[in-house]
N, C-alpha and C. Protein backbone atom coordinates (compact mmCIF):
# COMPACT_ATOMS: atom_id res chain seq x y z
N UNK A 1 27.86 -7.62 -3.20
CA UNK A 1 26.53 -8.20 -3.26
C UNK A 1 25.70 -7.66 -2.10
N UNK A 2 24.49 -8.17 -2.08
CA UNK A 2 23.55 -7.86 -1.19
C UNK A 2 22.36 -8.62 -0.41
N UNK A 3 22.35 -8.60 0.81
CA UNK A 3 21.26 -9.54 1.12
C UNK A 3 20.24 -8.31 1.24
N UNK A 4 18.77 -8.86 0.61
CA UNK A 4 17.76 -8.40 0.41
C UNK A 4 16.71 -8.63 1.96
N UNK A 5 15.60 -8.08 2.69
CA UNK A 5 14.78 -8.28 3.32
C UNK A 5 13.69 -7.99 3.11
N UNK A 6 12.34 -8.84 2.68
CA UNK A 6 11.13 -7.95 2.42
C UNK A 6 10.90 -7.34 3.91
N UNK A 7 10.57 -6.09 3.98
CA UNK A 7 10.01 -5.69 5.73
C UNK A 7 9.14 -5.35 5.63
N UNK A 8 8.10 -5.95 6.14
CA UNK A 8 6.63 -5.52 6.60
C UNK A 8 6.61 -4.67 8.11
N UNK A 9 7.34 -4.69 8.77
CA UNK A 9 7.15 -4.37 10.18
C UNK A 9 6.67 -5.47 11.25
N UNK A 10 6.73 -6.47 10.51
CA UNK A 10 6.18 -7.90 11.16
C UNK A 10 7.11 -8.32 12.20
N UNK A 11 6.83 -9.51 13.02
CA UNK A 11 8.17 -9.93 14.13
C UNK A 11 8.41 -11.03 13.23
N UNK A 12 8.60 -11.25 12.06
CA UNK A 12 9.19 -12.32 11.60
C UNK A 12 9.92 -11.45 10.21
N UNK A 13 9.44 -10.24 10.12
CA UNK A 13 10.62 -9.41 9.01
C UNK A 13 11.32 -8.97 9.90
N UNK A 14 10.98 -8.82 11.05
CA UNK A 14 12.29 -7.92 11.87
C UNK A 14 13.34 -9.28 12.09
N UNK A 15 12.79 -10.66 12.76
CA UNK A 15 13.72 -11.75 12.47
C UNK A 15 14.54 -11.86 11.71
N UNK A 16 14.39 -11.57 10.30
CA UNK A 16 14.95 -11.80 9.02
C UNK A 16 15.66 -11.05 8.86
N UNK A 17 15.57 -9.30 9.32
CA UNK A 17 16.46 -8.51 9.19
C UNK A 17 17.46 -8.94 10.23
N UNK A 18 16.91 -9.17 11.60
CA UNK A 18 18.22 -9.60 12.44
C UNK A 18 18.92 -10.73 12.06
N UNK A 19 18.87 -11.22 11.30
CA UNK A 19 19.50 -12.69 11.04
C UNK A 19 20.08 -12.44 9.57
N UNK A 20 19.55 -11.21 8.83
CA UNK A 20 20.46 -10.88 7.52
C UNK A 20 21.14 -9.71 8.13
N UNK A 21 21.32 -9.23 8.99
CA UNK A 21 22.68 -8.22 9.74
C UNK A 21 23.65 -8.91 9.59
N UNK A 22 23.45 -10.22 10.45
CA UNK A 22 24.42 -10.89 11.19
C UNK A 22 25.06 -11.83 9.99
N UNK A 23 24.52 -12.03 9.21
CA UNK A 23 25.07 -13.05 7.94
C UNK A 23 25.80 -11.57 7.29
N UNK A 24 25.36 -10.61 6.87
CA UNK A 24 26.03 -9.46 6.28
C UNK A 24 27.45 -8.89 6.71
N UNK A 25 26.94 -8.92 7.81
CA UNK A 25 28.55 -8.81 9.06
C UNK A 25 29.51 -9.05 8.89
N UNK A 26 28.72 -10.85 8.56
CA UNK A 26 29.86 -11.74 8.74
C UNK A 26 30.36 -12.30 7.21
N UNK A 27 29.64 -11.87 6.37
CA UNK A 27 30.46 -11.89 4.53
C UNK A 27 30.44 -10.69 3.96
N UNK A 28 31.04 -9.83 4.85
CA UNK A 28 30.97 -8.49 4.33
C UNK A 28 30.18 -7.61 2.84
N UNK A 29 28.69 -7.77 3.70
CA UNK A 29 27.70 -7.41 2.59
C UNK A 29 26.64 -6.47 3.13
N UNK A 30 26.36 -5.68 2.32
CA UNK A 30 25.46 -5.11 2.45
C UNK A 30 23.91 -5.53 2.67
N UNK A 31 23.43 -4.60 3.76
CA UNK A 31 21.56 -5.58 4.07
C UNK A 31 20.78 -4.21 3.50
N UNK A 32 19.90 -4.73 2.70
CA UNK A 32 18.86 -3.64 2.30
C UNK A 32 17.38 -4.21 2.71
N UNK A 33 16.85 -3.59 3.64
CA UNK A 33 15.42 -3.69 3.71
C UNK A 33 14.41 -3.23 3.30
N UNK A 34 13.41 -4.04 2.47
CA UNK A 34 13.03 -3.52 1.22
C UNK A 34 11.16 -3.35 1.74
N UNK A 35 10.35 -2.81 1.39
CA UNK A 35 9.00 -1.82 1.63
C UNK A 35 8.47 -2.01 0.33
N UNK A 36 7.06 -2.52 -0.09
CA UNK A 36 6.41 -2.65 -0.54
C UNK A 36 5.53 -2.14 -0.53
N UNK A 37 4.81 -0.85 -0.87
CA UNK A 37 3.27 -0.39 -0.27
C UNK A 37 2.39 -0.39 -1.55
N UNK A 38 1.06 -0.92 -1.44
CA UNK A 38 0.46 -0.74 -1.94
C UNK A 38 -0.32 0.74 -1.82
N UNK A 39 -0.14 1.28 -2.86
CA UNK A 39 -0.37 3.37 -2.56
C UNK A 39 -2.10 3.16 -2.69
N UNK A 40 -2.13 3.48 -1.45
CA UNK A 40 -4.05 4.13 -1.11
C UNK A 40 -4.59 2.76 -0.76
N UNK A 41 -3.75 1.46 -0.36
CA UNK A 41 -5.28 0.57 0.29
C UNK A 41 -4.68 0.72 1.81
N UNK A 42 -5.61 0.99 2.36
CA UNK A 42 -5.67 1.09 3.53
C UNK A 42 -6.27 0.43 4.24
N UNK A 43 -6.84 -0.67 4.04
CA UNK A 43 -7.18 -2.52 4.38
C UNK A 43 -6.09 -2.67 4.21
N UNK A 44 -4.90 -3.02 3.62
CA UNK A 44 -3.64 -3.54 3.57
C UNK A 44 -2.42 -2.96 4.87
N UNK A 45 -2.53 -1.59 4.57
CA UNK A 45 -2.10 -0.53 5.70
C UNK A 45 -2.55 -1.43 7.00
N UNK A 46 -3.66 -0.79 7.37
CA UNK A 46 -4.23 -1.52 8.95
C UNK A 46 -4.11 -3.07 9.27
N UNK A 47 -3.88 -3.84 8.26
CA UNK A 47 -3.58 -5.30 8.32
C UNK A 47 -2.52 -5.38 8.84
N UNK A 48 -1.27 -4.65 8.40
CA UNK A 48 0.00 -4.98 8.59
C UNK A 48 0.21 -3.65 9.87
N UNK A 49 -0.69 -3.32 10.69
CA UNK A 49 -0.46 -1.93 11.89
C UNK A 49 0.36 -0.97 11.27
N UNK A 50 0.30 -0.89 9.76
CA UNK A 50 1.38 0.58 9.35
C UNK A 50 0.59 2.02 9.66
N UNK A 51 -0.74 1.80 10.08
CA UNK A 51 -1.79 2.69 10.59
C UNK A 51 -2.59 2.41 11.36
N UNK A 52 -2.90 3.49 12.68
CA UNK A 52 -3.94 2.95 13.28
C UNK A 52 -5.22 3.05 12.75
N UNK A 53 -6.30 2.50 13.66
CA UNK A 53 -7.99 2.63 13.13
C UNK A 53 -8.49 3.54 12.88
N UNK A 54 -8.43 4.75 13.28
CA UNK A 54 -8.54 5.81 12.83
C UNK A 54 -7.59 7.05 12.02
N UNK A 55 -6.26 6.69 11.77
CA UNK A 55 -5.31 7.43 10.49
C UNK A 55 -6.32 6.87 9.20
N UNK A 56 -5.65 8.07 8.22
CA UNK A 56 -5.77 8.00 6.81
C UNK A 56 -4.51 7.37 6.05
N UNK A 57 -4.55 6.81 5.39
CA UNK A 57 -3.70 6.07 4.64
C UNK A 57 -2.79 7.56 4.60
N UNK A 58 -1.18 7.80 4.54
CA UNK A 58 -0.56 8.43 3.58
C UNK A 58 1.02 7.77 4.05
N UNK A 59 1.38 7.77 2.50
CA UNK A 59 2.28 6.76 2.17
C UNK A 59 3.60 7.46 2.78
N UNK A 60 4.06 8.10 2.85
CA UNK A 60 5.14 9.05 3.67
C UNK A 60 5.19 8.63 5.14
N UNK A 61 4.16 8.81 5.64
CA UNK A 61 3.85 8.84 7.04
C UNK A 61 4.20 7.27 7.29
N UNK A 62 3.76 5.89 6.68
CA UNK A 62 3.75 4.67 6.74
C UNK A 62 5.22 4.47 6.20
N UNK A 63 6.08 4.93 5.35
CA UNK A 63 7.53 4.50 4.84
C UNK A 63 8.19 5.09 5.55
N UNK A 64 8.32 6.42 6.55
CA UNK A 64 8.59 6.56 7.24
C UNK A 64 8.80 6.07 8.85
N UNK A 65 7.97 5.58 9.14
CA UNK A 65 7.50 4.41 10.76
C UNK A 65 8.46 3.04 10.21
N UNK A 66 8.12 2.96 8.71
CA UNK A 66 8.90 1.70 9.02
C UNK A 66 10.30 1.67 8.64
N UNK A 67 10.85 2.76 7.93
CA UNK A 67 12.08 3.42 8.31
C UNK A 67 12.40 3.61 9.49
N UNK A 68 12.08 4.46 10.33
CA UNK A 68 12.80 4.10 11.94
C UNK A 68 12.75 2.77 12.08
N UNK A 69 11.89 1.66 12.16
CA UNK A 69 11.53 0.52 12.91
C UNK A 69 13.10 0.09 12.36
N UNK A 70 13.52 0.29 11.29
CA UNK A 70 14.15 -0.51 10.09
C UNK A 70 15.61 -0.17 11.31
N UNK A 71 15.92 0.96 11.31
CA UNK A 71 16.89 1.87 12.34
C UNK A 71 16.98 1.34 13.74
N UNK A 72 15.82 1.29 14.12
CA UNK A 72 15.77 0.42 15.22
C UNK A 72 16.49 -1.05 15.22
N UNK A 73 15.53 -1.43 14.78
CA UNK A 73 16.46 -3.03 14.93
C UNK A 73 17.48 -3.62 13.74
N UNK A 74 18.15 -2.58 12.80
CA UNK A 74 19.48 -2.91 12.37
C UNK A 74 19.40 -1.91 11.79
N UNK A 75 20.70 -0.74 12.45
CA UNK A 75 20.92 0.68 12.45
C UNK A 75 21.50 0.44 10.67
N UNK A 76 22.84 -0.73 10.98
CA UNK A 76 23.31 -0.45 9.75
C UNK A 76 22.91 -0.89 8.45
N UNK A 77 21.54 -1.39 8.50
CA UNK A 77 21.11 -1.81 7.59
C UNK A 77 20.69 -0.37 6.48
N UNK A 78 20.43 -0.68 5.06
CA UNK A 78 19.97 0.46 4.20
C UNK A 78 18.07 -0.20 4.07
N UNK A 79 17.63 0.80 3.70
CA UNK A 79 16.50 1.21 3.62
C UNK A 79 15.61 1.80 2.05
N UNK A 80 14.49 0.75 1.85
CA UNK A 80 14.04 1.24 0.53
C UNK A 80 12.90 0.72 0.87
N UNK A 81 12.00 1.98 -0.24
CA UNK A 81 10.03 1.38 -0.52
C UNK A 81 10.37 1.48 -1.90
N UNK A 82 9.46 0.91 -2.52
CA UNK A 82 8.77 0.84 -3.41
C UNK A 82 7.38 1.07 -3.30
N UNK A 83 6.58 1.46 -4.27
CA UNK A 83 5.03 1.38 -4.49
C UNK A 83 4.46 0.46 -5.48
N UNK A 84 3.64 -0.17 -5.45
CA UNK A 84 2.79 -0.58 -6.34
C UNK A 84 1.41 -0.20 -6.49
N UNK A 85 -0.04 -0.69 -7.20
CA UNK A 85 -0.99 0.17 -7.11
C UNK A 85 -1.68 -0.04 -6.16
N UNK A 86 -2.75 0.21 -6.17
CA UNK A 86 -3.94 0.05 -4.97
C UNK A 86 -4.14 -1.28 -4.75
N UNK A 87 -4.76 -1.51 -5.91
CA UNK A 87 -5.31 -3.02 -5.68
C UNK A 87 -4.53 -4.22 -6.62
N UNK A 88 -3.12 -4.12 -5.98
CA UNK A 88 -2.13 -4.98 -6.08
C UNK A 88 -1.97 -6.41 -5.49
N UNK A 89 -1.91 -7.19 -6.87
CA UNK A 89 -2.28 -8.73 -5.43
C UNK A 89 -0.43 -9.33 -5.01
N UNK A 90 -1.25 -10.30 -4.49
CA UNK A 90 0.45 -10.63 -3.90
C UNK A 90 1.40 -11.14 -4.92
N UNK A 91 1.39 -11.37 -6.14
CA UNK A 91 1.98 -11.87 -7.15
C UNK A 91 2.58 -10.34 -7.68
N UNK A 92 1.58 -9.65 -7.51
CA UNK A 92 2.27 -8.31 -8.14
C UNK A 92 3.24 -7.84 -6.80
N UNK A 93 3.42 -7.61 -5.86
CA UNK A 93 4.14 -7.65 -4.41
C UNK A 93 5.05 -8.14 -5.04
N UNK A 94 5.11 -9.39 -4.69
CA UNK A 94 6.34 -10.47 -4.90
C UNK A 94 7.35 -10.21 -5.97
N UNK A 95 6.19 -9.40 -7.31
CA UNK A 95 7.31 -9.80 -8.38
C UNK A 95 7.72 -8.09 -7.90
N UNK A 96 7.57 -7.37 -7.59
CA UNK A 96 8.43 -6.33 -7.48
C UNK A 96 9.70 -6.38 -6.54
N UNK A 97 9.07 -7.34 -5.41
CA UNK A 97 10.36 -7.46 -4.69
C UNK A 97 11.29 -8.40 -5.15
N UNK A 98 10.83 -9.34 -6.42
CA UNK A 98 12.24 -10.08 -6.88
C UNK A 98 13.15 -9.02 -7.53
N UNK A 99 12.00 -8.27 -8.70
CA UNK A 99 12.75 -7.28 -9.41
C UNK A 99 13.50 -6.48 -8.67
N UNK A 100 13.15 -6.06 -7.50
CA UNK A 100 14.07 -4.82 -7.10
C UNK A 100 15.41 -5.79 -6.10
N UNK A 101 15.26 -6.65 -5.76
CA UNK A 101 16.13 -7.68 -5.43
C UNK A 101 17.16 -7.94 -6.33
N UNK A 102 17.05 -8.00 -7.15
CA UNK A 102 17.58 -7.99 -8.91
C UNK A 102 18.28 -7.48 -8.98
N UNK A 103 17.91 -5.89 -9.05
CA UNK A 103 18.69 -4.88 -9.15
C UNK A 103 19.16 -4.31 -8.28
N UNK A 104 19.35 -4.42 -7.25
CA UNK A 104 20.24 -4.47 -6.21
C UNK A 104 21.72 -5.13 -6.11
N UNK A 105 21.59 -6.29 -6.92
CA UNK A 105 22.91 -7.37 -6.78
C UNK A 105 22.67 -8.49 -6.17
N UNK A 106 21.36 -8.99 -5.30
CA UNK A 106 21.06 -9.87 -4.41
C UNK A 106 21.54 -11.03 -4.54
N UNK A 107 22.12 -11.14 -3.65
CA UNK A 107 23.03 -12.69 -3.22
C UNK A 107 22.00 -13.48 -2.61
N UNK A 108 21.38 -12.93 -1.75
CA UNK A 108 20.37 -13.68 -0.57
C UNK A 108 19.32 -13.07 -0.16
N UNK A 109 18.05 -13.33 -0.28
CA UNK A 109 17.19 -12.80 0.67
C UNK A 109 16.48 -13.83 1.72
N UNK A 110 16.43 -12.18 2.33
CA UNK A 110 16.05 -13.34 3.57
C UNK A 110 14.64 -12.78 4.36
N UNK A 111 13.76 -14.51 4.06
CA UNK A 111 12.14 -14.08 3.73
C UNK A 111 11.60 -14.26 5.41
N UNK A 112 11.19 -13.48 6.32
CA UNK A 112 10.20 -13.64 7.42
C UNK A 112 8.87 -14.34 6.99
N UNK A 113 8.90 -15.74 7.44
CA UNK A 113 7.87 -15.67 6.86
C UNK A 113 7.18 -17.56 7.45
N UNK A 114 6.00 -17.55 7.81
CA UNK A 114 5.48 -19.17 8.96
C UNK A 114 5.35 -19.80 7.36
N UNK A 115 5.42 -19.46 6.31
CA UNK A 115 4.58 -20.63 5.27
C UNK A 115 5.40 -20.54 3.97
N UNK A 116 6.63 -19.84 3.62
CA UNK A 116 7.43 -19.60 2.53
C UNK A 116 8.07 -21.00 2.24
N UNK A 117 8.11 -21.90 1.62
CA UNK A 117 8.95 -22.67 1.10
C UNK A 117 8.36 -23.94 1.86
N UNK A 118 6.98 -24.10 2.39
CA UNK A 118 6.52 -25.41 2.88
C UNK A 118 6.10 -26.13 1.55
N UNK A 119 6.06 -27.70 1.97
CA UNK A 119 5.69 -28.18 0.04
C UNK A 119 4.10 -27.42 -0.31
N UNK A 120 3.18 -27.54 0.31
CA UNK A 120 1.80 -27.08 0.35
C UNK A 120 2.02 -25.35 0.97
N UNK A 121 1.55 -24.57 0.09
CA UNK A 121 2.04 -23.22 0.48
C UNK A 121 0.31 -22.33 -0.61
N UNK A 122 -0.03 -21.23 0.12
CA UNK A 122 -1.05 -20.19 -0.39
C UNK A 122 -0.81 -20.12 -1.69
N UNK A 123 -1.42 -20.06 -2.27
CA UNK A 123 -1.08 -18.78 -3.97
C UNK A 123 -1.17 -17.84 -3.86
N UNK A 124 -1.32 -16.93 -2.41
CA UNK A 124 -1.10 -15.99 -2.40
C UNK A 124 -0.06 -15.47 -1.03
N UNK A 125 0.93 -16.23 -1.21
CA UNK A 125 1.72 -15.88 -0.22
C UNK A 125 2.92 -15.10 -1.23
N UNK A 126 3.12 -13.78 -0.64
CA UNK A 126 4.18 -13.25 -1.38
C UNK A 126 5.47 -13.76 -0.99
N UNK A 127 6.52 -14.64 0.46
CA UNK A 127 7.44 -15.28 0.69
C UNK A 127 7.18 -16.49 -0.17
N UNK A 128 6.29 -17.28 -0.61
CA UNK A 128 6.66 -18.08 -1.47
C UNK A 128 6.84 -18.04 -3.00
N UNK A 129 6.72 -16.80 -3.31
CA UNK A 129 6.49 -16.77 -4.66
C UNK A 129 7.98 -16.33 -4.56
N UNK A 130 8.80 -15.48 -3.81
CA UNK A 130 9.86 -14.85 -3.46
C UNK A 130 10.27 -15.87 -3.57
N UNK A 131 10.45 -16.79 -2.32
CA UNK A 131 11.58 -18.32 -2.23
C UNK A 131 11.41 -18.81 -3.77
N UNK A 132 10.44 -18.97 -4.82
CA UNK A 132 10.63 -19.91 -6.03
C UNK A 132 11.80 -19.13 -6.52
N UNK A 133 12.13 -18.01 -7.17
CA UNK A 133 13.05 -17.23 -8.10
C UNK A 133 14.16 -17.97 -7.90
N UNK A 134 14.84 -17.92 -8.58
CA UNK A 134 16.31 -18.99 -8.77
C UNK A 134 17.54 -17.83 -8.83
N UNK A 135 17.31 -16.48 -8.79
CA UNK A 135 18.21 -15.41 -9.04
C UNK A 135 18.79 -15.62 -7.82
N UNK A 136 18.71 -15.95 -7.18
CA UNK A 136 19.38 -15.75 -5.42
C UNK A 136 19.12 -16.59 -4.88
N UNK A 137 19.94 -16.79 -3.18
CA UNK A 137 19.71 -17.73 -2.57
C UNK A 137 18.56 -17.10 -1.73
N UNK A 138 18.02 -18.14 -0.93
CA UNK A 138 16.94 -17.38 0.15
C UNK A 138 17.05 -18.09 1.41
N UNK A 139 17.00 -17.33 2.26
CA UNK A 139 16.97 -17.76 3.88
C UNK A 139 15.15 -17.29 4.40
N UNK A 140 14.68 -18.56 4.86
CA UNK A 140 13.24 -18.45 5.77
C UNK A 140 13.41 -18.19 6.60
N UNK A 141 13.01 -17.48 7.42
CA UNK A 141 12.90 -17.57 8.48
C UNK A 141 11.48 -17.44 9.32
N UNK A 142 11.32 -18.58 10.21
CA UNK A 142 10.18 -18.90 10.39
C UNK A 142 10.02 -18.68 12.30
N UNK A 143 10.84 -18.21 12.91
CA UNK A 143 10.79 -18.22 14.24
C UNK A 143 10.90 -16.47 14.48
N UNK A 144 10.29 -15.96 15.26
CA UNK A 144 10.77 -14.56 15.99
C UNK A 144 11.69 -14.29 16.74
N UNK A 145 12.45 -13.04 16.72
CA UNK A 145 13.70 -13.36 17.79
C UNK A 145 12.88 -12.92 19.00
N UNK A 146 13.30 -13.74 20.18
CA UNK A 146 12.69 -13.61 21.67
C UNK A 146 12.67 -12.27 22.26
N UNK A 147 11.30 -11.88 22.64
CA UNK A 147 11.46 -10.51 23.05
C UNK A 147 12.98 -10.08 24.03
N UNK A 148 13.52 -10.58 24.46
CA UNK A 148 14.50 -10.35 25.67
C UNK A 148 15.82 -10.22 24.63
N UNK A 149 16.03 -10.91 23.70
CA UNK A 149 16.60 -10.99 22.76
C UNK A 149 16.64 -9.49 21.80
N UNK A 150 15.52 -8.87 21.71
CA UNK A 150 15.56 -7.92 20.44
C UNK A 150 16.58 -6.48 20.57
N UNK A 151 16.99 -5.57 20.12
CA UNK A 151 17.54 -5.95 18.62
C UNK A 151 18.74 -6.61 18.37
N UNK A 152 19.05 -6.26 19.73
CA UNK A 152 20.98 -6.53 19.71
C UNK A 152 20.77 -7.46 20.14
N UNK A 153 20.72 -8.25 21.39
CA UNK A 153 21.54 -9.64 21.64
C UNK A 153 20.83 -10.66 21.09
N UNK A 154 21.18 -11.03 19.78
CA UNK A 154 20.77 -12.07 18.95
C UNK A 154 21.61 -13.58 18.72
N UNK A 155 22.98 -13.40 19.71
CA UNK A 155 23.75 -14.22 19.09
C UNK A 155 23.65 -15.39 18.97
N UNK A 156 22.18 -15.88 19.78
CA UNK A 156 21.49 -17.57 20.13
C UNK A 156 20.95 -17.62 18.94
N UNK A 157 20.56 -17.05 17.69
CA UNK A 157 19.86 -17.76 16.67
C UNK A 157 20.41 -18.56 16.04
């Protein structure tokens, strides 16, 4: 099986990846961290710092950065994007990352995320549309690991 991570490059997907290492570790499973890009918005890009203010959107250059990041803070984790279109809303996000969650084998994902699974939650939060699916279990995670803490010494979470 597999624990799933959506990764934005956020400090609460990198949380999630550090906290689905350590569950992976320890039930001998595979962690896949999973990339979502919407191909050519680049309001979405600069929202999430996958570009600075002055880069051009290109999707290589952005799945790449967050490939290392991914390397960085859990070497042995595996690594995947997906694309969706331009003007993709978060429902379309979400459902790609259940689907590709899916097909993976996903046992667990595990969502970075301050508002996934509160009773009152966005309609457009892609961690909550993620936490509803019943295919898997899901782990929130709603805290950052402490800068002093990152990547390796995590063992206080």
């Amino acid at each position: 099986m597999t624990v799933v991570v959506p990764f934005d490059g956020s400090e609460l997907s990198e949380a999630a990846l550090v906290r689905a290492t350590a569950l992976g570790d320890a039930f001998g499973e595979r962690v896949l961290a999973l990339t979502i890009v919407p191909d050519g918005d680049l309001q979405y890009a600069r929202e999430r710092n996958w570009v600075g203010p002055d880069e051009e959107f290109d999707v290589q250059t952005i799945v790449g950065r967050l490939h290392e990041r991914v390397a960085e803070v859990a070497p042995e984790a595996d690594f995947q994007h997906e694309t969706v279109g331009r003007y993709a809303s978060a429902g379309t996000i979400a459902g790609q990352l259940r689907e590709t969650a899916k097909d993976a084998g996903a046992s667990l994902v595990a969502i970075g995320s301050d508002n996934a699974g509160h009773m009152v939650t966005s309609i457009h939060s892609v961690g909550s549309t993620v936490a509803s699916d019943e295919a898997f279990d899901v782990l929130i995670v709603r805290r950052p690991i402490p800068t002093e803490d990152r990547p390796e010494e995590t063992a206080g979470w």
